[in-house]
C-alpha atoms as a PDB file:
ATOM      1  CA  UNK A   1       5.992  31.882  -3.898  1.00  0.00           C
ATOM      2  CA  UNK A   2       6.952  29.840  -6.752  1.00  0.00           C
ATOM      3  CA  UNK A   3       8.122  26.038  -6.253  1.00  0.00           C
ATOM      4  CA  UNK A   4       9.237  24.100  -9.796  1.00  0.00           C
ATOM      5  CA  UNK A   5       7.791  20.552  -8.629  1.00  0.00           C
ATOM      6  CA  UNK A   6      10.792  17.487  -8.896  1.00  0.00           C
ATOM      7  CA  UNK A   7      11.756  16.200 -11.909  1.00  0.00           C
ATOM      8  CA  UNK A   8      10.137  12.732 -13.258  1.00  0.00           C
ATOM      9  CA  UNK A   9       6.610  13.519 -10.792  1.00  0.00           C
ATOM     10  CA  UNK A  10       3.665  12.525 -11.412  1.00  0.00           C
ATOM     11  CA  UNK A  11       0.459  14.816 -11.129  1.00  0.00           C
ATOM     12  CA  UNK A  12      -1.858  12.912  -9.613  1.00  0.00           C
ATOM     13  CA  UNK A  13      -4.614  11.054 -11.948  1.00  0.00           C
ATOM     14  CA  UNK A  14      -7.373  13.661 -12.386  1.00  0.00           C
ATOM     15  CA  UNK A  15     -10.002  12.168 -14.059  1.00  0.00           C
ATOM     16  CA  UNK A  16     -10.453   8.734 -11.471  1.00  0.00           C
ATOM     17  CA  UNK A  17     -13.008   6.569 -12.247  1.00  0.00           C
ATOM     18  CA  UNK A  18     -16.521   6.248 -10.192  1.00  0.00           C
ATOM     19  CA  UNK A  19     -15.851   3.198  -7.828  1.00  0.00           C
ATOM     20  CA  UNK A  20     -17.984  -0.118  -8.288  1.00  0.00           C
ATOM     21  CA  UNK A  21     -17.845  -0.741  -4.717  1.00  0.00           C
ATOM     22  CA  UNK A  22     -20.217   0.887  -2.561  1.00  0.00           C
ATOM     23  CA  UNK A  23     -18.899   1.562   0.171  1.00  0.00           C
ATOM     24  CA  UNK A  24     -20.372   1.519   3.723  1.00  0.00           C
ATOM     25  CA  UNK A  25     -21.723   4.717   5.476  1.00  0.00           C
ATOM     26  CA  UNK A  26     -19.920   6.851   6.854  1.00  0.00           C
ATOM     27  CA  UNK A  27     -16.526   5.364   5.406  1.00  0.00           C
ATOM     28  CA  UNK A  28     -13.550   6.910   5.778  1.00  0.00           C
ATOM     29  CA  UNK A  29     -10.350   7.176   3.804  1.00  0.00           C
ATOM     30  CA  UNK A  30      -7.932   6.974   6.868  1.00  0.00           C
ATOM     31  CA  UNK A  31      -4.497   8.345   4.534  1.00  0.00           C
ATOM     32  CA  UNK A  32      -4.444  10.982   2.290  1.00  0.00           C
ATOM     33  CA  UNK A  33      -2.532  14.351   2.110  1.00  0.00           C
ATOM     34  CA  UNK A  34      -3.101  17.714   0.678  1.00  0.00           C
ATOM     35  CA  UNK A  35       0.164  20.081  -0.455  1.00  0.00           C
ATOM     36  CA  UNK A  36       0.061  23.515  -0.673  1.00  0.00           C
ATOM     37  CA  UNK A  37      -1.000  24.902  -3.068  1.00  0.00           C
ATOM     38  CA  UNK A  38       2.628  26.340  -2.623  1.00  0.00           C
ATOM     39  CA  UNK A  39       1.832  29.907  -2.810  1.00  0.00           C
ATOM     40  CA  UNK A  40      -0.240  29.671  -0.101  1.00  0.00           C
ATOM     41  CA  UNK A  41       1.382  26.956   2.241  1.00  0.00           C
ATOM     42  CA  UNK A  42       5.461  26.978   0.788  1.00  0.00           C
ATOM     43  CA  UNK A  43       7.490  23.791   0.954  1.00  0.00           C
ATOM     44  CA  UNK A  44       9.818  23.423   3.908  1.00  0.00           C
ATOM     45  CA  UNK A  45      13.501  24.025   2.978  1.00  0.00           C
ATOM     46  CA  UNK A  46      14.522  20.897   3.969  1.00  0.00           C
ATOM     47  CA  UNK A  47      12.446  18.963   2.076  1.00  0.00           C
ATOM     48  CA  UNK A  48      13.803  16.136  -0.452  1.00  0.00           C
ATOM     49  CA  UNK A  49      11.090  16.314  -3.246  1.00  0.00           C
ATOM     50  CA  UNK A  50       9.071  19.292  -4.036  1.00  0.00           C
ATOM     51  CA  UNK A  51       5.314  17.775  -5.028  1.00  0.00           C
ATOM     52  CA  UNK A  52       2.611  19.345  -7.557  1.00  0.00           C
ATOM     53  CA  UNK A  53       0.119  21.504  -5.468  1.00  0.00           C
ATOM     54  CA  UNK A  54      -3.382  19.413  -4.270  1.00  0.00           C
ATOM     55  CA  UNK A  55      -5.360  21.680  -2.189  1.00  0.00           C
ATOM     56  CA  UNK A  56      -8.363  20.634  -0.023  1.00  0.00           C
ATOM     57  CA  UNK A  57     -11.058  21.464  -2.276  1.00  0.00           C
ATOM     58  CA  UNK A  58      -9.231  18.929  -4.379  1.00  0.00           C
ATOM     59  CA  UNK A  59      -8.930  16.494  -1.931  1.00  0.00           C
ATOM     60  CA  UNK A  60     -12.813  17.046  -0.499  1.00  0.00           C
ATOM     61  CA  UNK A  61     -13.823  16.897  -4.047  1.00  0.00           C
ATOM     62  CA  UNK A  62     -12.357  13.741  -4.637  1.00  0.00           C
ATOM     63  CA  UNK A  63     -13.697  12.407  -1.428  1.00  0.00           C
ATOM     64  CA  UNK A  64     -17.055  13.149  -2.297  1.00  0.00           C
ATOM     65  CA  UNK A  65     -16.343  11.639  -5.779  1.00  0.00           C
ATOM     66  CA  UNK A  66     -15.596   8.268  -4.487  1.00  0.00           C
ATOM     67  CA  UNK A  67     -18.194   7.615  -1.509  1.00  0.00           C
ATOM     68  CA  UNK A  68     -16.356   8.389   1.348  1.00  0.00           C
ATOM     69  CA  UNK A  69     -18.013  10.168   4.466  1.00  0.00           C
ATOM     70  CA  UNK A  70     -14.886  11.838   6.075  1.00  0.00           C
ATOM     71  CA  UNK A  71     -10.788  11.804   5.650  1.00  0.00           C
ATOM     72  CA  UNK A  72      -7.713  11.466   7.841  1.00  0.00           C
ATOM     73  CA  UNK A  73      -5.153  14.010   6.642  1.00  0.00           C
ATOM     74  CA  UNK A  74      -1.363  12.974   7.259  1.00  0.00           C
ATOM     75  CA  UNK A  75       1.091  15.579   7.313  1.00  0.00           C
ATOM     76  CA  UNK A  76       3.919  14.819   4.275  1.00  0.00           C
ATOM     77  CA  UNK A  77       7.192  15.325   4.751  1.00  0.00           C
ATOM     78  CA  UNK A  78       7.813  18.032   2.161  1.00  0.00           C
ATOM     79  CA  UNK A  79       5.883  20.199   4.651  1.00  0.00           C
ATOM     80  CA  UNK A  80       7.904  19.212   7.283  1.00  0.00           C
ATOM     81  CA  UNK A  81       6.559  20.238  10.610  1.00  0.00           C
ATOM     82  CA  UNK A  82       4.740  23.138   9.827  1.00  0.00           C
ATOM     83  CA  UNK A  83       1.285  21.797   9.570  1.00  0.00           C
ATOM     84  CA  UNK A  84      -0.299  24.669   8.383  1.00  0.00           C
ATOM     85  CA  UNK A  85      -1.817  23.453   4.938  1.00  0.00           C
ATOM     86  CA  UNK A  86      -3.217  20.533   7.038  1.00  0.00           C
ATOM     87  CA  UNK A  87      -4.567  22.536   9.487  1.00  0.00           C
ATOM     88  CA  UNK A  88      -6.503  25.157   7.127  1.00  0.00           C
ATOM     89  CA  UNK A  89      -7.862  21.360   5.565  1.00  0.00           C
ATOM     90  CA  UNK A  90      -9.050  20.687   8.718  1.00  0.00           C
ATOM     91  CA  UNK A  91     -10.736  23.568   9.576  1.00  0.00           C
ATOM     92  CA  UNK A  92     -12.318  24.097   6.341  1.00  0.00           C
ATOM     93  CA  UNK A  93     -14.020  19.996   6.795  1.00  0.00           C
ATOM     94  CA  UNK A  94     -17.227  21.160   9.054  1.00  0.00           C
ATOM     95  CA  UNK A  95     -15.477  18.324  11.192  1.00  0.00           C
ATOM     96  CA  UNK A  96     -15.876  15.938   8.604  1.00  0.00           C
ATOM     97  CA  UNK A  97     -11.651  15.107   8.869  1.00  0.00           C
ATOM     98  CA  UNK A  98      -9.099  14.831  11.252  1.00  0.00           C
ATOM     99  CA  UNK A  99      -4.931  14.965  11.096  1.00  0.00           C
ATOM    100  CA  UNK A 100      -1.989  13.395  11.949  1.00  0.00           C
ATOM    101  CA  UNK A 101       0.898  15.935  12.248  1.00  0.00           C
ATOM    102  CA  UNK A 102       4.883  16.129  12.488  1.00  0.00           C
ATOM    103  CA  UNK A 103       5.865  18.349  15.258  1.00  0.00           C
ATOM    104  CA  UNK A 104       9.477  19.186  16.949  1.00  0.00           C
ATOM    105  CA  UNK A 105      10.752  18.810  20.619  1.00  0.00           C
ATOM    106  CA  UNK A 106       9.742  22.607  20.392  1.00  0.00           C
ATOM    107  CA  UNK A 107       6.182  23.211  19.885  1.00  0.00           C
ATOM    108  CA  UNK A 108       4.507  24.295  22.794  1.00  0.00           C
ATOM    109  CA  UNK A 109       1.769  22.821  24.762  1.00  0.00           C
ATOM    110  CA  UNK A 110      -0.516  25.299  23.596  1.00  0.00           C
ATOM    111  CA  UNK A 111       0.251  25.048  20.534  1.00  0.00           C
ATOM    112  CA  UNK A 112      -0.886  21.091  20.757  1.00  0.00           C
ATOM    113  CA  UNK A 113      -3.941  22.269  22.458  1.00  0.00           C
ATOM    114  CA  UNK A 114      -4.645  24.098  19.187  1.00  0.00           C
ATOM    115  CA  UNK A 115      -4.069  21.378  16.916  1.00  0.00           C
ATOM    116  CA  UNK A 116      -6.293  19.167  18.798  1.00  0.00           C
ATOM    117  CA  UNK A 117      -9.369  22.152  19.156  1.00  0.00           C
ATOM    118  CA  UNK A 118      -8.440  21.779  15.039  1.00  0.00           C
ATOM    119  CA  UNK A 119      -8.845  17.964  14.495  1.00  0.00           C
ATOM    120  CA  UNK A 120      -5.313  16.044  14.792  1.00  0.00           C
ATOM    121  CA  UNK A 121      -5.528  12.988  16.311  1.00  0.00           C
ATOM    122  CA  UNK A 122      -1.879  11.955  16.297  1.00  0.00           C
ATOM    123  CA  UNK A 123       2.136  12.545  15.788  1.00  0.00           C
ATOM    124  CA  UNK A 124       3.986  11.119  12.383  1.00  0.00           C
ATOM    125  CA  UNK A 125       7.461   9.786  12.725  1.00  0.00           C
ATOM    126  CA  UNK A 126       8.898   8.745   9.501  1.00  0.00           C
ATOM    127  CA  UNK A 127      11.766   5.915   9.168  1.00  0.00           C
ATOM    128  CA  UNK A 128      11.734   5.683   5.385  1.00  0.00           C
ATOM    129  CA  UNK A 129      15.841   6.680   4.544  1.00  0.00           C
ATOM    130  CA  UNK A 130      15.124   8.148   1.369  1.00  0.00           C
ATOM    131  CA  UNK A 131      12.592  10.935   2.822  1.00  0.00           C
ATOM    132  CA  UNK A 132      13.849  11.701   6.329  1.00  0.00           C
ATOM    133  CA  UNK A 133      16.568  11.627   8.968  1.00  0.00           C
ATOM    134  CA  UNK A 134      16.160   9.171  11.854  1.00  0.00           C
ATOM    135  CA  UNK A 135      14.210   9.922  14.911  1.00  0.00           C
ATOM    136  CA  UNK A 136      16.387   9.493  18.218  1.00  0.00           C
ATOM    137  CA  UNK A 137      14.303   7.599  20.601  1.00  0.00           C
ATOM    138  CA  UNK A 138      14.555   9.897  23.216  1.00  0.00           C
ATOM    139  CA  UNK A 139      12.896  12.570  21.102  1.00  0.00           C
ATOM    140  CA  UNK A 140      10.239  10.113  20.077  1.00  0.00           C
ATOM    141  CA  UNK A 141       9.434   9.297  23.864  1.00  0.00           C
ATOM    142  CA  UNK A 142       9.360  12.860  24.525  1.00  0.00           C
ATOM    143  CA  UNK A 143       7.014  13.993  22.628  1.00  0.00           C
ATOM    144  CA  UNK A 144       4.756  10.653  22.363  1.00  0.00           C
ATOM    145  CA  UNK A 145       4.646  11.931  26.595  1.00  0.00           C
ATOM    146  CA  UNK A 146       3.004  14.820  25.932  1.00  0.00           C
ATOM    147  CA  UNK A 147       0.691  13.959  23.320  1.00  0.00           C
ATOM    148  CA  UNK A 148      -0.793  10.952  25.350  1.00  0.00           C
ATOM    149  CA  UNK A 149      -2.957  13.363  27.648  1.00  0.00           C
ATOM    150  CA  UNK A 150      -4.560  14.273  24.494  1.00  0.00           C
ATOM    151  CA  UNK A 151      -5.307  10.944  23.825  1.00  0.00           C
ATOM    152  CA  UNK A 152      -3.090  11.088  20.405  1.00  0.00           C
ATOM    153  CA  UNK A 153      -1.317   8.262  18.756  1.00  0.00           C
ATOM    154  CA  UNK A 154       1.613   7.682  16.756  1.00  0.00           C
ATOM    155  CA  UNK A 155       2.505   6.820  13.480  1.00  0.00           C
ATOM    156  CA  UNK A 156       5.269   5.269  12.505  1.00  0.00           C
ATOM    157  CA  UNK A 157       6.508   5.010   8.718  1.00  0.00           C
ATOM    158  CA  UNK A 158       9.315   2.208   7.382  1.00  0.00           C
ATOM    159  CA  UNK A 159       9.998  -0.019   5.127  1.00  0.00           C
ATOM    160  CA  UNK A 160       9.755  -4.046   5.752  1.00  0.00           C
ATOM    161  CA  UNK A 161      13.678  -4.257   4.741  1.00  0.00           C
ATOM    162  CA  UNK A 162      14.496  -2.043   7.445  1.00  0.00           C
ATOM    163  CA  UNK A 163      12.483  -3.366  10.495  1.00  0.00           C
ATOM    164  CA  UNK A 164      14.600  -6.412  11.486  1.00  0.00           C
ATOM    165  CA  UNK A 165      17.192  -2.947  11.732  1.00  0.00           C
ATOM    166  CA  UNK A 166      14.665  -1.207  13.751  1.00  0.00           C
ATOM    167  CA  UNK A 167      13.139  -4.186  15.900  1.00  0.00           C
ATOM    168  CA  UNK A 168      14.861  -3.319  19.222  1.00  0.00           C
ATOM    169  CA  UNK A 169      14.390   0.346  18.687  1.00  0.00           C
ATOM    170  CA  UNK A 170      10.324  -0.120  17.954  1.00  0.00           C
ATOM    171  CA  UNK A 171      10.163  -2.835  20.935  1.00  0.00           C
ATOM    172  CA  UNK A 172      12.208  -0.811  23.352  1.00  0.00           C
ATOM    173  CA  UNK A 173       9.753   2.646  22.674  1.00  0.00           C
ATOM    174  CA  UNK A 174       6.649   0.190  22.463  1.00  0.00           C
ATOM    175  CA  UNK A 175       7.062  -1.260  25.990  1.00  0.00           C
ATOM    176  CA  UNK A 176       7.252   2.403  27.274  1.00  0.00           C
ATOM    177  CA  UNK A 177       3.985   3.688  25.503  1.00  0.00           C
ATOM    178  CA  UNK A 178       0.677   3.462  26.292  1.00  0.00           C
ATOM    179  CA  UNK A 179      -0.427   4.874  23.375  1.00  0.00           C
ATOM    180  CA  UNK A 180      -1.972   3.397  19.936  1.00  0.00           C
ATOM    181  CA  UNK A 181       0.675   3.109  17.521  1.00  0.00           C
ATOM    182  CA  UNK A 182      -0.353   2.868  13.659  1.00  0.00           C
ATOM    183  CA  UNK A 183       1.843   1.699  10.865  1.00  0.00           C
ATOM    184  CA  UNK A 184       1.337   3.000   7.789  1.00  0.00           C
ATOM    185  CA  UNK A 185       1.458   0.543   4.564  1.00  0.00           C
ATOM    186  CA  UNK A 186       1.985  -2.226   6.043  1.00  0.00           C
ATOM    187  CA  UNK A 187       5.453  -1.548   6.669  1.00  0.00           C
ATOM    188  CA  UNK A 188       5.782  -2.234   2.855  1.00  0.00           C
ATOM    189  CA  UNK A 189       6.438  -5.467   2.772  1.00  0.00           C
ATOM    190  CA  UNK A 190       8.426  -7.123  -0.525  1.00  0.00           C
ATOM    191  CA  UNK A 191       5.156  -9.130  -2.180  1.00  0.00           C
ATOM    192  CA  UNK A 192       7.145 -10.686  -4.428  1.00  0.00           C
ATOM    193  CA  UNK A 193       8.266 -12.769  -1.346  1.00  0.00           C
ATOM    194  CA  UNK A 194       5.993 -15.554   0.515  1.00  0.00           C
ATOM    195  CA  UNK A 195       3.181 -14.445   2.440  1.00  0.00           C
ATOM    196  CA  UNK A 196       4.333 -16.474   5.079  1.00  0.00           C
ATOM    197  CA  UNK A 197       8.002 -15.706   4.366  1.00  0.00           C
ATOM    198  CA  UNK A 198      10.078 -14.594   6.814  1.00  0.00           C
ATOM    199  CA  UNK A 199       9.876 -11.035   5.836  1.00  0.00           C
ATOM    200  CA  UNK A 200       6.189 -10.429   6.259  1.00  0.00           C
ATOM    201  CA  UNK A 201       5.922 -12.869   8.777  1.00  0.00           C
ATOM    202  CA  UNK A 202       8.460 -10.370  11.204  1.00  0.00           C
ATOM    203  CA  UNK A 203       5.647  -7.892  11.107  1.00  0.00           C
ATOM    204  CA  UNK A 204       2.913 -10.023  11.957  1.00  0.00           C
ATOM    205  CA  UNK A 205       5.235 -11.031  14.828  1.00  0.00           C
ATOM    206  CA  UNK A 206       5.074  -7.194  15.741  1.00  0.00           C
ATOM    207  CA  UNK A 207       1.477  -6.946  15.528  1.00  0.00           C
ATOM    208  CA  UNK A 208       0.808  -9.830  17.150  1.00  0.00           C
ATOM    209  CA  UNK A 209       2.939  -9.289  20.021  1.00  0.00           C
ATOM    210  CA  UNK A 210       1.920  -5.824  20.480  1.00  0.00           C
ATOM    211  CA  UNK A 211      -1.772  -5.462  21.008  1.00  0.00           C
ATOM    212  CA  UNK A 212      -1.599  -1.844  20.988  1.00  0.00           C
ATOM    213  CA  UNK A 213      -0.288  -1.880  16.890  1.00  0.00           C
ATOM    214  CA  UNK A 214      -2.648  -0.973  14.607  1.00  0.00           C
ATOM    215  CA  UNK A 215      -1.822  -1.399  10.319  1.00  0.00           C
ATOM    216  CA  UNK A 216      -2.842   0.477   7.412  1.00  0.00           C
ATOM    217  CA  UNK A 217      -4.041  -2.117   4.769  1.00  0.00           C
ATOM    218  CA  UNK A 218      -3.185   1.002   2.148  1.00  0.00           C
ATOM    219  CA  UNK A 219      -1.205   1.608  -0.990  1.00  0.00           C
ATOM    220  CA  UNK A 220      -1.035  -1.672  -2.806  1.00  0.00           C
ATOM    221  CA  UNK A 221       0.092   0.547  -6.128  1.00  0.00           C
ATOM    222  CA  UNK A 222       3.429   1.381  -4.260  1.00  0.00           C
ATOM    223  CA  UNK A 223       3.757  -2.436  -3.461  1.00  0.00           C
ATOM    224  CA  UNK A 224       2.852  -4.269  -6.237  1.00  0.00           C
ATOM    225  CA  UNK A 225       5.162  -5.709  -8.494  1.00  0.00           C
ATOM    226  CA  UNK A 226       2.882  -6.521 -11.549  1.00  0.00           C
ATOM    227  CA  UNK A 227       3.321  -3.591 -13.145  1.00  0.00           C
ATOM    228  CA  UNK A 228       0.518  -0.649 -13.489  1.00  0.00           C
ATOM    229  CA  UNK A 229      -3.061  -1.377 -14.294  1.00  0.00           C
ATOM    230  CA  UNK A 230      -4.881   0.075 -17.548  1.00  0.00           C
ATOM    231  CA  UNK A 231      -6.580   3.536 -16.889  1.00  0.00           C
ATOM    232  CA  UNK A 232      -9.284   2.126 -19.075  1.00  0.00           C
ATOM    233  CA  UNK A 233     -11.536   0.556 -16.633  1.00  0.00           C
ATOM    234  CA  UNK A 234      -9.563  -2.834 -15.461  1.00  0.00           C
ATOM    235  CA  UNK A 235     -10.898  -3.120 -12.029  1.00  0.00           C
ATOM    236  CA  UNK A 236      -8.553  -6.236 -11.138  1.00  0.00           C
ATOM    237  CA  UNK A 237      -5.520  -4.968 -10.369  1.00  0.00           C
ATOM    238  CA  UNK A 238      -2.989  -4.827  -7.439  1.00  0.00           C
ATOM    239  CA  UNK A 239      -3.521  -8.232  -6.912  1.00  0.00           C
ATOM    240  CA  UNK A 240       0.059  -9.347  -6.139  1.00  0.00           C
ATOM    241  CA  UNK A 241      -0.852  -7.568  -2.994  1.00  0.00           C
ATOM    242  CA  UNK A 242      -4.155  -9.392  -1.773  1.00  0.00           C
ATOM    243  CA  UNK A 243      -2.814 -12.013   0.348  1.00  0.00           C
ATOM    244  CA  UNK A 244      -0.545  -9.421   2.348  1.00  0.00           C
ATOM    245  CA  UNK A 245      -3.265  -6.844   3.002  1.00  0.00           C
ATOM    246  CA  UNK A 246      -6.343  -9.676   3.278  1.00  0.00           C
ATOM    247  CA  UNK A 247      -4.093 -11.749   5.993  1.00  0.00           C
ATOM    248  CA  UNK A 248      -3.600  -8.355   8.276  1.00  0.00           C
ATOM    249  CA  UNK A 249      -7.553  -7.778   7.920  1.00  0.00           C
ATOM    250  CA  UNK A 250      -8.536 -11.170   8.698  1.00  0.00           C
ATOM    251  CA  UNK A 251      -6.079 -11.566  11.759  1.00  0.00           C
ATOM    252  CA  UNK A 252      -6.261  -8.366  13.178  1.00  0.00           C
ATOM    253  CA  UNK A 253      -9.882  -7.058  12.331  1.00  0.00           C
ATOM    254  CA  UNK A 254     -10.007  -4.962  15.041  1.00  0.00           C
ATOM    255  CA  UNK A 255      -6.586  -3.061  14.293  1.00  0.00           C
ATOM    256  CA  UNK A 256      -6.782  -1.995  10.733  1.00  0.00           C
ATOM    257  CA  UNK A 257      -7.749   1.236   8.314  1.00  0.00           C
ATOM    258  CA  UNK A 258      -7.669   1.829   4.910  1.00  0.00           C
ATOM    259  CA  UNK A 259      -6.598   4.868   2.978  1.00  0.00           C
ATOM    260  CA  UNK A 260      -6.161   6.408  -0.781  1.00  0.00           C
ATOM    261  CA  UNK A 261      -2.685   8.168  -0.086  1.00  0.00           C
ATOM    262  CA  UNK A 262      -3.798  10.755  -2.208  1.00  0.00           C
ATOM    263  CA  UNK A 263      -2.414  12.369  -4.101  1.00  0.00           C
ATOM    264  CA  UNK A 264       0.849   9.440  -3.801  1.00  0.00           C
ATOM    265  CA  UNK A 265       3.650  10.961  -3.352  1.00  0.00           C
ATOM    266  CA  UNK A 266       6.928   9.876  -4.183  1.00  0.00           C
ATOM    267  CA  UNK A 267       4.815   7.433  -7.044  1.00  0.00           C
ATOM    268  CA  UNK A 268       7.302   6.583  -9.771  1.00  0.00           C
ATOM    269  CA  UNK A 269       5.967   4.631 -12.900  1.00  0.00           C
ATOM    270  CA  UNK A 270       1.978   5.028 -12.762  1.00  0.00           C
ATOM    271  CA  UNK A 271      -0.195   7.548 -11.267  1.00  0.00           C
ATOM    272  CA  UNK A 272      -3.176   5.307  -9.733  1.00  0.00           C
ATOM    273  CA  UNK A 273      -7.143   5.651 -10.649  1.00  0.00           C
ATOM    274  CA  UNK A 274      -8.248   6.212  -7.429  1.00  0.00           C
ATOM    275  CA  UNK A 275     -11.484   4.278  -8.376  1.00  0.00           C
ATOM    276  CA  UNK A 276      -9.767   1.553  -8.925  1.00  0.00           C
ATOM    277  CA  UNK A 277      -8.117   1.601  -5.508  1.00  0.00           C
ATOM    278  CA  UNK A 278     -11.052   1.560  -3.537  1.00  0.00           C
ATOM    279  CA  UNK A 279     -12.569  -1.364  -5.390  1.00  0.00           C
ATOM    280  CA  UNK A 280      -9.077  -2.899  -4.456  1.00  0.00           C
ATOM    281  CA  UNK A 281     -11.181  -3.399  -1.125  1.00  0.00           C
ATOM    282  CA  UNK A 282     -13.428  -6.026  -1.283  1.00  0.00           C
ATOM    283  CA  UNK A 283     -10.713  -8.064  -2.134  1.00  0.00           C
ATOM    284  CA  UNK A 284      -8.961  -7.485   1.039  1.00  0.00           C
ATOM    285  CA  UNK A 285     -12.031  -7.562   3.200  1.00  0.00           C
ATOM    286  CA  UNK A 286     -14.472 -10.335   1.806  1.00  0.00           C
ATOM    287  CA  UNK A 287     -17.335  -9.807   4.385  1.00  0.00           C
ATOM    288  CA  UNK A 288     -19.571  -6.712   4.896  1.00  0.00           C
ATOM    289  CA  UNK A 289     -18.846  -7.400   8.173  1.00  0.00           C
ATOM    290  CA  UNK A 290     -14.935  -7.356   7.826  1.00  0.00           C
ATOM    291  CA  UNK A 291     -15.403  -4.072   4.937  1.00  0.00           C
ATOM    292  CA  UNK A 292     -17.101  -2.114   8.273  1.00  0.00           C
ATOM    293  CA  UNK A 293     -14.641  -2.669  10.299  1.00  0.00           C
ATOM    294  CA  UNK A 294     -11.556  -1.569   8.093  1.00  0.00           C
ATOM    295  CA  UNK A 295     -13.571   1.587   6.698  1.00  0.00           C
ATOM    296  CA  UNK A 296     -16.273   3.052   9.612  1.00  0.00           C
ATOM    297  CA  UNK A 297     -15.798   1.137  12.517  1.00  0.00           C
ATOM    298  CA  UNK A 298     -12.066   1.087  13.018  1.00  0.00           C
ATOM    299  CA  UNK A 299     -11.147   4.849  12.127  1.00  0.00           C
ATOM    300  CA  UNK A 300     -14.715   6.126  13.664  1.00  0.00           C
ATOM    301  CA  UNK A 301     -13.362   4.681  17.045  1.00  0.00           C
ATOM    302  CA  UNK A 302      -9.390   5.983  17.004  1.00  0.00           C
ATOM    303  CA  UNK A 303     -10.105   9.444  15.481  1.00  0.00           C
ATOM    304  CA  UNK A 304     -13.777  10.498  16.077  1.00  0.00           C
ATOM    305  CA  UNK A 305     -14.366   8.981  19.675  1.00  0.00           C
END
């Protein structure tokens, strides 16, 4: 099958630069994807962008590339919920990554027995308007039930405008679960707003309240505001984002992970180096000791336990 990729994307950056950074052993790069290839794994129906193909040799390649020891596949919404594309990544990792998947009310227990024999560690619900239809709590709490057995978590995806919105709905399902619950990017926060603005401070509130809430410390080329770096080697970029990302790593050490979000979906303007992305990290986690947490510790303990 055939599938003409949207209009205006990006391929991702092909030729990324060898990282400075040395990262620890046995690092991980807690968010990345893999699509397709299309002809292989087709695009759900539903979807609302159609991406360029990046397969997992593409992916593992990369991986090897930068330093990193193992991956966390997320499931992207223009698979929907059929995980198979993750799945075959999985399998083909010599247990070297693990998933996080989108499933319906309908899959079967069995079928989540399989996906865990496979590698996935957790259930992606996505509140980001643009991409995907709201998630009824009740269908949340359903199926965050019968993944907890499993010892799964969830992952929840939105956008800092939105949460204020979403506050009683998050609250409501987080005093019901026992689970882990991991929010990707940061919730995106506006940097271009204080720090300690009322904004970012909301979601610190969250985390803070909610000792179970875990961040992502990921993506600062979807949040920044400064514009793209150079492709030529400029290894200080992003930094609009620093103070967000270095406050969540210094208050909750314990709760974060970091992530490429390869190969960036949904990216308008630049394509990121992903070199340049993981030296991004040592300005976000200024200790060795703070660096092992975010990239071996942390994601060792809530996916490979």
């Amino acid at each position: 099958m055939t599938f003409e990729k949207t209009p205006g994307w990006l391929d991702w950056y092909a030729g990324p630069s060898r990282p400075r950074f040395k990262l620890p052993s046995g690092s991980v790069d807690a968010h990345c994807h893999v699509f397709g290839p299309g002809a292989q794994f087709p695009f759900t129906a539903e979807r609302k962008y159609t991406p360029c193909d990046a397969s997992k040799e593409q992916l593992f390649a990369l991986r090897d590339h930068l330093g990193f020891d193992k991956n966390v596949i997320v499931q992207a919404t223009c698979h929907g919920a059929d995980n198979g594309a993750l799945i075959d990544a999985l399998q083909s990792s010599s247990n070297r990554a693990r998933g996080v998947v989108t499933v319906k009310r309908s899959v079967t227990d069995q079928q989540l027995q399989q996906m865990h024999a496979a590698g996935v560690r957790g259930v992606r619900f996505n509140f980001v308007k643009r991409l995907v239809d709201f998630t009824p709590k009740d269908e949340l709490m359903e199926i965050a039930a019968r993944i907890a057995p499993l010892g799964w978590h969830v992952v929840i995806y939105f956008e800092a405008v939105d949460l204020p919105e979403l506050w009683d709905f998050f609250t409501a399902v987080h005093d019901d679960l026992a689970t882990t619950v991991v929010v990707d990017h940061m919730g995106r926060p506006d940097v271009s707003l204080p720090v300690d603005g009322p904004q970012f401070e909301l979601f610190i509130k969250f985390m803070r309240e909610y000792p179970n809430v875990w961040s992502k410390v990921s993506c600062p080329e979807r949040l920044s505001v400064g514009g793209p770096p150079a492709l030529d080697g400029e290894r200080d970029a992003y930094r609009d984002v620093v103070p967000f990302a270095r406050r969540i790593v210094e208050t909750f050490p314990d709760r974060v992970l970091w992530g490429t979000d390869w190969p960036h979906p949904n990216l308008k303007g630049h394509m990121p180096d992903d070199g340049l992305l993981v030296d991004f990290i040592p300005h976000i986690a200024v200790t060795e000791q703070l660096q092992r947490k975010l990239l071996v510790d942390n994601p060792t303990r809530l996916y490979w336990a």
